[in-house]
PDB file of N, CA and C in Angstrom:
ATOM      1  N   UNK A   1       1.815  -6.941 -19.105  1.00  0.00           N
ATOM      2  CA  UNK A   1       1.677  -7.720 -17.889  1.00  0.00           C
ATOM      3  C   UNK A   1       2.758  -8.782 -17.850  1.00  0.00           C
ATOM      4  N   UNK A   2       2.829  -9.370 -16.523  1.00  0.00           N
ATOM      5  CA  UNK A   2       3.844  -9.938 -16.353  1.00  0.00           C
ATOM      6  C   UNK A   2       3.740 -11.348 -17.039  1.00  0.00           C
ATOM      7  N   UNK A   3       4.375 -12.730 -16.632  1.00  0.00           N
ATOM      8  CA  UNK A   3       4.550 -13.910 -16.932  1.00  0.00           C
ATOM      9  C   UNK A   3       3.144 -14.744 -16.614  1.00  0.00           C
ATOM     10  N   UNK A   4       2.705 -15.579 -17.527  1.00  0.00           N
ATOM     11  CA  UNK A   4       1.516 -16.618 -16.762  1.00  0.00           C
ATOM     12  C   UNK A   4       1.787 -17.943 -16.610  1.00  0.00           C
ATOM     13  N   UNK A   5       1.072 -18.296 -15.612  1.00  0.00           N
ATOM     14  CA  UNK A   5       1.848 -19.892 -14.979  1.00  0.00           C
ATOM     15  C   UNK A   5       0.946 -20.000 -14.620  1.00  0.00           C
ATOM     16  N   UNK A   6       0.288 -21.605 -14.151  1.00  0.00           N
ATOM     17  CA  UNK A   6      -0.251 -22.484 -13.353  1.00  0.00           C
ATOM     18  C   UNK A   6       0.254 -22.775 -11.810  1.00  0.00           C
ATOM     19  N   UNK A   7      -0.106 -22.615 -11.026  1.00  0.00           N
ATOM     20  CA  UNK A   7       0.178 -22.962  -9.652  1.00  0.00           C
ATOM     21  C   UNK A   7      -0.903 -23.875  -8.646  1.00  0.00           C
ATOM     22  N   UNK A   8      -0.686 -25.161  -8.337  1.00  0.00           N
ATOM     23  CA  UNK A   8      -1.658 -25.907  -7.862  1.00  0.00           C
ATOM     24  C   UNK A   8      -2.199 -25.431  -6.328  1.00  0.00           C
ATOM     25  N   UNK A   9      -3.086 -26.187  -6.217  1.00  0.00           N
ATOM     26  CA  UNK A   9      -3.730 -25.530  -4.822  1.00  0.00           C
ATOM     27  C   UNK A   9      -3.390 -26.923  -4.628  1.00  0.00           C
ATOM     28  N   UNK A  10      -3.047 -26.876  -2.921  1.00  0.00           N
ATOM     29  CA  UNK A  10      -2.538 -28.341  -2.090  1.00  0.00           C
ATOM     30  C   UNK A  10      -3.444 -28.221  -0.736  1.00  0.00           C
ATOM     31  N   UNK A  11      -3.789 -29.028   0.125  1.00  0.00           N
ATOM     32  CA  UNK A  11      -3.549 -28.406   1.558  1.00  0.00           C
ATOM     33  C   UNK A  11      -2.988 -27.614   2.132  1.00  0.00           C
ATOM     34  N   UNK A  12      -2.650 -27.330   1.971  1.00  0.00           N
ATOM     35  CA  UNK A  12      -1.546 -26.415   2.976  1.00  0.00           C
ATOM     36  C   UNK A  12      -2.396 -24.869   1.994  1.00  0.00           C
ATOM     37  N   UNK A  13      -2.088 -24.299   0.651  1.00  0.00           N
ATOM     38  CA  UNK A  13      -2.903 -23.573  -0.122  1.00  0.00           C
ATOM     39  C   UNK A  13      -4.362 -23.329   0.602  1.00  0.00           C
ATOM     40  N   UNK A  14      -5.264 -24.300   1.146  1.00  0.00           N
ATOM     41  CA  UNK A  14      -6.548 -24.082   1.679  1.00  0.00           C
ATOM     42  C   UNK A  14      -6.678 -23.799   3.037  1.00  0.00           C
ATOM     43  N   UNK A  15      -5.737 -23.915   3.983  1.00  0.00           N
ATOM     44  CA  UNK A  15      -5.196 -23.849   5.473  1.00  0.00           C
ATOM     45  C   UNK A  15      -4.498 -22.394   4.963  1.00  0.00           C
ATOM     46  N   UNK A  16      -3.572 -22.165   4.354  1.00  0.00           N
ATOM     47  CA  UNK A  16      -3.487 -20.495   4.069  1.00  0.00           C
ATOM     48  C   UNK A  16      -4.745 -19.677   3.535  1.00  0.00           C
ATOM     49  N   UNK A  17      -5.666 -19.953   2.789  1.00  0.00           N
ATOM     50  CA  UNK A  17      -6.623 -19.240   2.520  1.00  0.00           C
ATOM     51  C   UNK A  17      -7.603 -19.066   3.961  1.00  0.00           C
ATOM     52  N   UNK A  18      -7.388 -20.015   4.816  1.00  0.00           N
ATOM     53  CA  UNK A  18      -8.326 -19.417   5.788  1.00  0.00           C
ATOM     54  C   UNK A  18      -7.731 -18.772   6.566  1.00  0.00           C
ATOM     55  N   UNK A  19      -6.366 -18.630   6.631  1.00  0.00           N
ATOM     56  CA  UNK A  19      -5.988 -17.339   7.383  1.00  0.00           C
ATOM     57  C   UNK A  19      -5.893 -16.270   7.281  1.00  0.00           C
ATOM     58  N   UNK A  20      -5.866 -15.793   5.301  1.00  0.00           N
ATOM     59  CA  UNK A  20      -6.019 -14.631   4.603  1.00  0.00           C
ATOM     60  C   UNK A  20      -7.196 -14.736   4.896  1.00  0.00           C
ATOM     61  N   UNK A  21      -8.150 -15.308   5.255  1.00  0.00           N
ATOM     62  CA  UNK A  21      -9.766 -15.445   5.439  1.00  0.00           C
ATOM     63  C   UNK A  21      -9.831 -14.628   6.716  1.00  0.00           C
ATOM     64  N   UNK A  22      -9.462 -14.747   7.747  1.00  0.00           N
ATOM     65  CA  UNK A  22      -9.381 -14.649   8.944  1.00  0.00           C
ATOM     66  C   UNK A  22      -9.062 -12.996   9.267  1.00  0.00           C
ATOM     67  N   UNK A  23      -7.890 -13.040   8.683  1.00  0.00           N
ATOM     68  CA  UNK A  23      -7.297 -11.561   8.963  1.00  0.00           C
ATOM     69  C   UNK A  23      -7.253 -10.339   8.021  1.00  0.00           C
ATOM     70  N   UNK A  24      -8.249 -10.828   7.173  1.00  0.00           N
ATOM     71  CA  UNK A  24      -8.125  -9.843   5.751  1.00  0.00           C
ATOM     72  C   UNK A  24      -9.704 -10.000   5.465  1.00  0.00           C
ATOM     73  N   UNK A  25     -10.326 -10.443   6.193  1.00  0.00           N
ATOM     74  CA  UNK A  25     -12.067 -10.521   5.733  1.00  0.00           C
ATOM     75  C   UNK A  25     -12.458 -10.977   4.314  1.00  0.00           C
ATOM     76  N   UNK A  26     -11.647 -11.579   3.702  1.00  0.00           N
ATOM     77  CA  UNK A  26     -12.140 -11.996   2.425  1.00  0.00           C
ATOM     78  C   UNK A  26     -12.810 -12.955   2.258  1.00  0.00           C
ATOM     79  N   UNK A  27     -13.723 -13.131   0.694  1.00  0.00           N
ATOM     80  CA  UNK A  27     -14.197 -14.601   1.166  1.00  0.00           C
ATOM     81  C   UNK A  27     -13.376 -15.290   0.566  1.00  0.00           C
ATOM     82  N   UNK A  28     -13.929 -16.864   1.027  1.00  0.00           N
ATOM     83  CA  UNK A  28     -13.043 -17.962   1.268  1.00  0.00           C
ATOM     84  C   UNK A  28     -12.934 -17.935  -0.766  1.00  0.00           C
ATOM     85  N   UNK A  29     -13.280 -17.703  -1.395  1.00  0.00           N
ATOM     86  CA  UNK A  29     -12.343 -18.004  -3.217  1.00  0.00           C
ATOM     87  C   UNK A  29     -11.958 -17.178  -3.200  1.00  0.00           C
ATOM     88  N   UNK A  30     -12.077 -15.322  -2.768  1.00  0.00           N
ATOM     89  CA  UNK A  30     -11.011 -14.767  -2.432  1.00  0.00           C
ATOM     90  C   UNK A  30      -9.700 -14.914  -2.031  1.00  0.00           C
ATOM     91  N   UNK A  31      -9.840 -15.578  -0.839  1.00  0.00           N
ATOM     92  CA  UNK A  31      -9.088 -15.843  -0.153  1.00  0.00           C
ATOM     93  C   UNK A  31      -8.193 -16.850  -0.438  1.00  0.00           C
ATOM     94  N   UNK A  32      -8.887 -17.982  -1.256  1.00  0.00           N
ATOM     95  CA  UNK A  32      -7.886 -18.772  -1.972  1.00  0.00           C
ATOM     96  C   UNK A  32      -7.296 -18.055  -3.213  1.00  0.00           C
ATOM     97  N   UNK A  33      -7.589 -17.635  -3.963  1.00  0.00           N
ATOM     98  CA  UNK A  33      -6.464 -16.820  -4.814  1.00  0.00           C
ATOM     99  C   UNK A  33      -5.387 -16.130  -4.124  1.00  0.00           C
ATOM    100  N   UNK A  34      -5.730 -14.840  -3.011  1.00  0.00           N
ATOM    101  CA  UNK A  34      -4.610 -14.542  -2.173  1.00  0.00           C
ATOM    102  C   UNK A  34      -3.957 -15.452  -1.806  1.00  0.00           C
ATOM    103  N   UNK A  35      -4.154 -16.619  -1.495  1.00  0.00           N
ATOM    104  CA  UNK A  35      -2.979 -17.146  -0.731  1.00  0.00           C
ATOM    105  C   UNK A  35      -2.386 -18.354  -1.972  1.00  0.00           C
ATOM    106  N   UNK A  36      -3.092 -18.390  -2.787  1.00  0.00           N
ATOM    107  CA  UNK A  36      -2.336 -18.932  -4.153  1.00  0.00           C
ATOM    108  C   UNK A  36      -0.896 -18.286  -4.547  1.00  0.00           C
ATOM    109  N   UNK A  37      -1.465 -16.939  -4.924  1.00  0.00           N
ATOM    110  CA  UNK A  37      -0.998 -15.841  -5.179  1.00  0.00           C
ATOM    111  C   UNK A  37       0.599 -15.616  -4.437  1.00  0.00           C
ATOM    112  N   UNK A  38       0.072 -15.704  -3.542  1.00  0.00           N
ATOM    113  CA  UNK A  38       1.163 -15.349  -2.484  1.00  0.00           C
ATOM    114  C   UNK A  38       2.264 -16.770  -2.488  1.00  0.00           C
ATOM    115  N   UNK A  39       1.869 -17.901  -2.265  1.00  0.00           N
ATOM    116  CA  UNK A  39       2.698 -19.065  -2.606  1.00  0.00           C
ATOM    117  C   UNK A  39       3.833 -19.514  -4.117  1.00  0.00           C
ATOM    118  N   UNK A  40       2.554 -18.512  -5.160  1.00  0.00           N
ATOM    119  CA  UNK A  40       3.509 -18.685  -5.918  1.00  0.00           C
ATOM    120  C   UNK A  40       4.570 -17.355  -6.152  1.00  0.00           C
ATOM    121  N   UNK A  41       4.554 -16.735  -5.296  1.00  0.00           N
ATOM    122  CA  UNK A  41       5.541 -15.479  -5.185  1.00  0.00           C
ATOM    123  C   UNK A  41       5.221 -14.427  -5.826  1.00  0.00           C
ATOM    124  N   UNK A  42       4.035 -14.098  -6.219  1.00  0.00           N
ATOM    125  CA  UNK A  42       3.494 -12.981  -6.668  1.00  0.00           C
ATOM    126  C   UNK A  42       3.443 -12.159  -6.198  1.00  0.00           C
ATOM    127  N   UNK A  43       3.816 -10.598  -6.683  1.00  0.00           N
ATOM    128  CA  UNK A  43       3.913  -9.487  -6.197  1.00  0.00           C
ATOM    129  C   UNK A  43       2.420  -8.737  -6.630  1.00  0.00           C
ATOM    130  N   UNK A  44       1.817  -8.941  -7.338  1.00  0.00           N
ATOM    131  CA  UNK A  44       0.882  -7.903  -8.055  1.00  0.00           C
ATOM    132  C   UNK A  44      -0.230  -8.943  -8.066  1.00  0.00           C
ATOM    133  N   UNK A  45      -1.495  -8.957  -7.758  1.00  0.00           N
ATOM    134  CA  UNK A  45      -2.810  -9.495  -7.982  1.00  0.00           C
ATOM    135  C   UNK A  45      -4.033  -8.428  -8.727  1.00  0.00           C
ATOM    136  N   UNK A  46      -4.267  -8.874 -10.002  1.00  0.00           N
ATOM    137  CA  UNK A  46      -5.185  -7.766 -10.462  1.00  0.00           C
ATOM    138  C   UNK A  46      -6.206  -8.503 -10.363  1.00  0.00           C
ATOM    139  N   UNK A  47      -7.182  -7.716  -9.715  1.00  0.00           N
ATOM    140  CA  UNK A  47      -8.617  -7.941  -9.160  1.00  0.00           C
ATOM    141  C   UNK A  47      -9.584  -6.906  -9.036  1.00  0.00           C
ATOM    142  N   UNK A  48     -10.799  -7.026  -9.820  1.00  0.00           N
ATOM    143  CA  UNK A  48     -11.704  -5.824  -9.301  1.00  0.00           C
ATOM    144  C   UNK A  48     -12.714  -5.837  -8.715  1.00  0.00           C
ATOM    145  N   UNK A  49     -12.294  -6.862  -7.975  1.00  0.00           N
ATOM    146  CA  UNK A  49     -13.397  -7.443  -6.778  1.00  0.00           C
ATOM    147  C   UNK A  49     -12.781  -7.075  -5.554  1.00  0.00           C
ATOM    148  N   UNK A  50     -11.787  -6.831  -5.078  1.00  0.00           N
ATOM    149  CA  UNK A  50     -10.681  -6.497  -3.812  1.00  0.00           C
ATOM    150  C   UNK A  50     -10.517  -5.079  -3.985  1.00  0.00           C
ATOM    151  N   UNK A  51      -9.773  -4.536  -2.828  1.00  0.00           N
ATOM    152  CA  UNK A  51      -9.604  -3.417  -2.251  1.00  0.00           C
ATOM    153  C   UNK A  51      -8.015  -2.733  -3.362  1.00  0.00           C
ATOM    154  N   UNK A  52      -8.239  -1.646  -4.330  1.00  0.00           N
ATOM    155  CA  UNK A  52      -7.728  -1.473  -5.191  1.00  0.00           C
ATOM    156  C   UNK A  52      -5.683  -0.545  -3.953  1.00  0.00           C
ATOM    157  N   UNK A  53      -5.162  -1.103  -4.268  1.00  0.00           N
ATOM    158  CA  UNK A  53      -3.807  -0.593  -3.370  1.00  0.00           C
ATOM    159  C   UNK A  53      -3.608  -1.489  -2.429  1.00  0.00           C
ATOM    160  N   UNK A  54      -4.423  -2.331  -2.050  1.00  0.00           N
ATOM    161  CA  UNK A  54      -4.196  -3.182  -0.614  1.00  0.00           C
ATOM    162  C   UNK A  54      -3.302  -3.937  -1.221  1.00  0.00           C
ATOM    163  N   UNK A  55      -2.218  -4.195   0.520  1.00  0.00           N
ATOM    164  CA  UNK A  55      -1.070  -4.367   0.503  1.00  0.00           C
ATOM    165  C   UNK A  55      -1.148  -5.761   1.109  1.00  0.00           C
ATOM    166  N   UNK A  56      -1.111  -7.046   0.838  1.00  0.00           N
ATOM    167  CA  UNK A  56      -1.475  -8.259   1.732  1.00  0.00           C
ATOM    168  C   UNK A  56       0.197  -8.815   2.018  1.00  0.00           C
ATOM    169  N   UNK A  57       0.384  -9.059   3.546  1.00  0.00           N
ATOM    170  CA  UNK A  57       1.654  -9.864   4.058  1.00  0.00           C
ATOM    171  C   UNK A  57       2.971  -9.209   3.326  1.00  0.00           C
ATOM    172  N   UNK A  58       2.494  -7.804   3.354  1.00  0.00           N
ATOM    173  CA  UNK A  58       4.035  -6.893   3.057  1.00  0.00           C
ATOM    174  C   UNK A  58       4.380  -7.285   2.169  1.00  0.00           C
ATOM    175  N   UNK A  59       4.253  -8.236   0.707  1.00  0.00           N
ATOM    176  CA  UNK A  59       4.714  -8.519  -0.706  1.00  0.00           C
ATOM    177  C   UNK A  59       3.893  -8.865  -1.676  1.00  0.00           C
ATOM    178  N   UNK A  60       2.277  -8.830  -0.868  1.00  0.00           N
ATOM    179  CA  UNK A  60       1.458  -8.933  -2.705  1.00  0.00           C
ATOM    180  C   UNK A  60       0.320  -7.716  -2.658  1.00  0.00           C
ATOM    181  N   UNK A  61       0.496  -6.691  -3.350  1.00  0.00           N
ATOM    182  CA  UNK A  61      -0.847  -5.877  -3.425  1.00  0.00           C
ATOM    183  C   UNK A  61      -1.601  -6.105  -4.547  1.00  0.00           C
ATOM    184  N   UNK A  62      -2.938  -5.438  -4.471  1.00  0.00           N
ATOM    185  CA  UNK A  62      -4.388  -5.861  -5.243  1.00  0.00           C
ATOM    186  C   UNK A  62      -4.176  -4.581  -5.901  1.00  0.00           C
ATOM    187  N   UNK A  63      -4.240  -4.910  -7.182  1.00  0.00           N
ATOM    188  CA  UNK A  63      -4.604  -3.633  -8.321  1.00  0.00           C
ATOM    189  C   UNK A  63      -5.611  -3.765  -9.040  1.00  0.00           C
ATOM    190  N   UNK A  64      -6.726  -2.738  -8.662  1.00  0.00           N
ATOM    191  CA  UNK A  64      -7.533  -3.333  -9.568  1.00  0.00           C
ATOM    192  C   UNK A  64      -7.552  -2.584 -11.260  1.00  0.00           C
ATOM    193  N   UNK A  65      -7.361  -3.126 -12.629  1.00  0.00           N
ATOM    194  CA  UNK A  65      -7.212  -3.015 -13.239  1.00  0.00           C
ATOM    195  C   UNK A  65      -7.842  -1.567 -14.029  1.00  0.00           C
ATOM    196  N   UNK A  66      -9.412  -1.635 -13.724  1.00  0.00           N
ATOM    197  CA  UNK A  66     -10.186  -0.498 -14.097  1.00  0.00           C
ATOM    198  C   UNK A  66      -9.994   0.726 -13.825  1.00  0.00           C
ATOM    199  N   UNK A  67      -9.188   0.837 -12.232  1.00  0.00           N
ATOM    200  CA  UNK A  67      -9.549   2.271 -11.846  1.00  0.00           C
ATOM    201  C   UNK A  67      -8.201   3.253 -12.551  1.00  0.00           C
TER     202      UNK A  67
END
């Protein structure tokens, strides 16, 4: 697996999670990891709670690890 880092959640981080909220039906701590995720330039989110191949904002998809 790739590199691990810390990335803070700000405002702006919780105002993006409700739009991955919005348009991706996730829930809202879902939804804040996606849009964590996505801020800190992540390409790959492993999750086996999300939709295993989904492709979020054309540069981060959900893999889920198990399958």
């Amino acid at each position: 697996m790739g590199e691990s880092r810390m990335h803070p959640i700000t405002p702006a981080t919780i105002l993006a999670a409700l739009t991955v909220a919005e348009r991706y039906g996730f829930s809202h701590y879902d939804s804040l990891i996606v849009a964590t995720a996505l801020e800190a330039g992540c390409s790959t989110l492993y999750s086996e709670d999300m939709q295993h191949g989904q492709l979020i904002d054309n540069r981060l998809t959900i893999i889920n690890p198990f399958r």
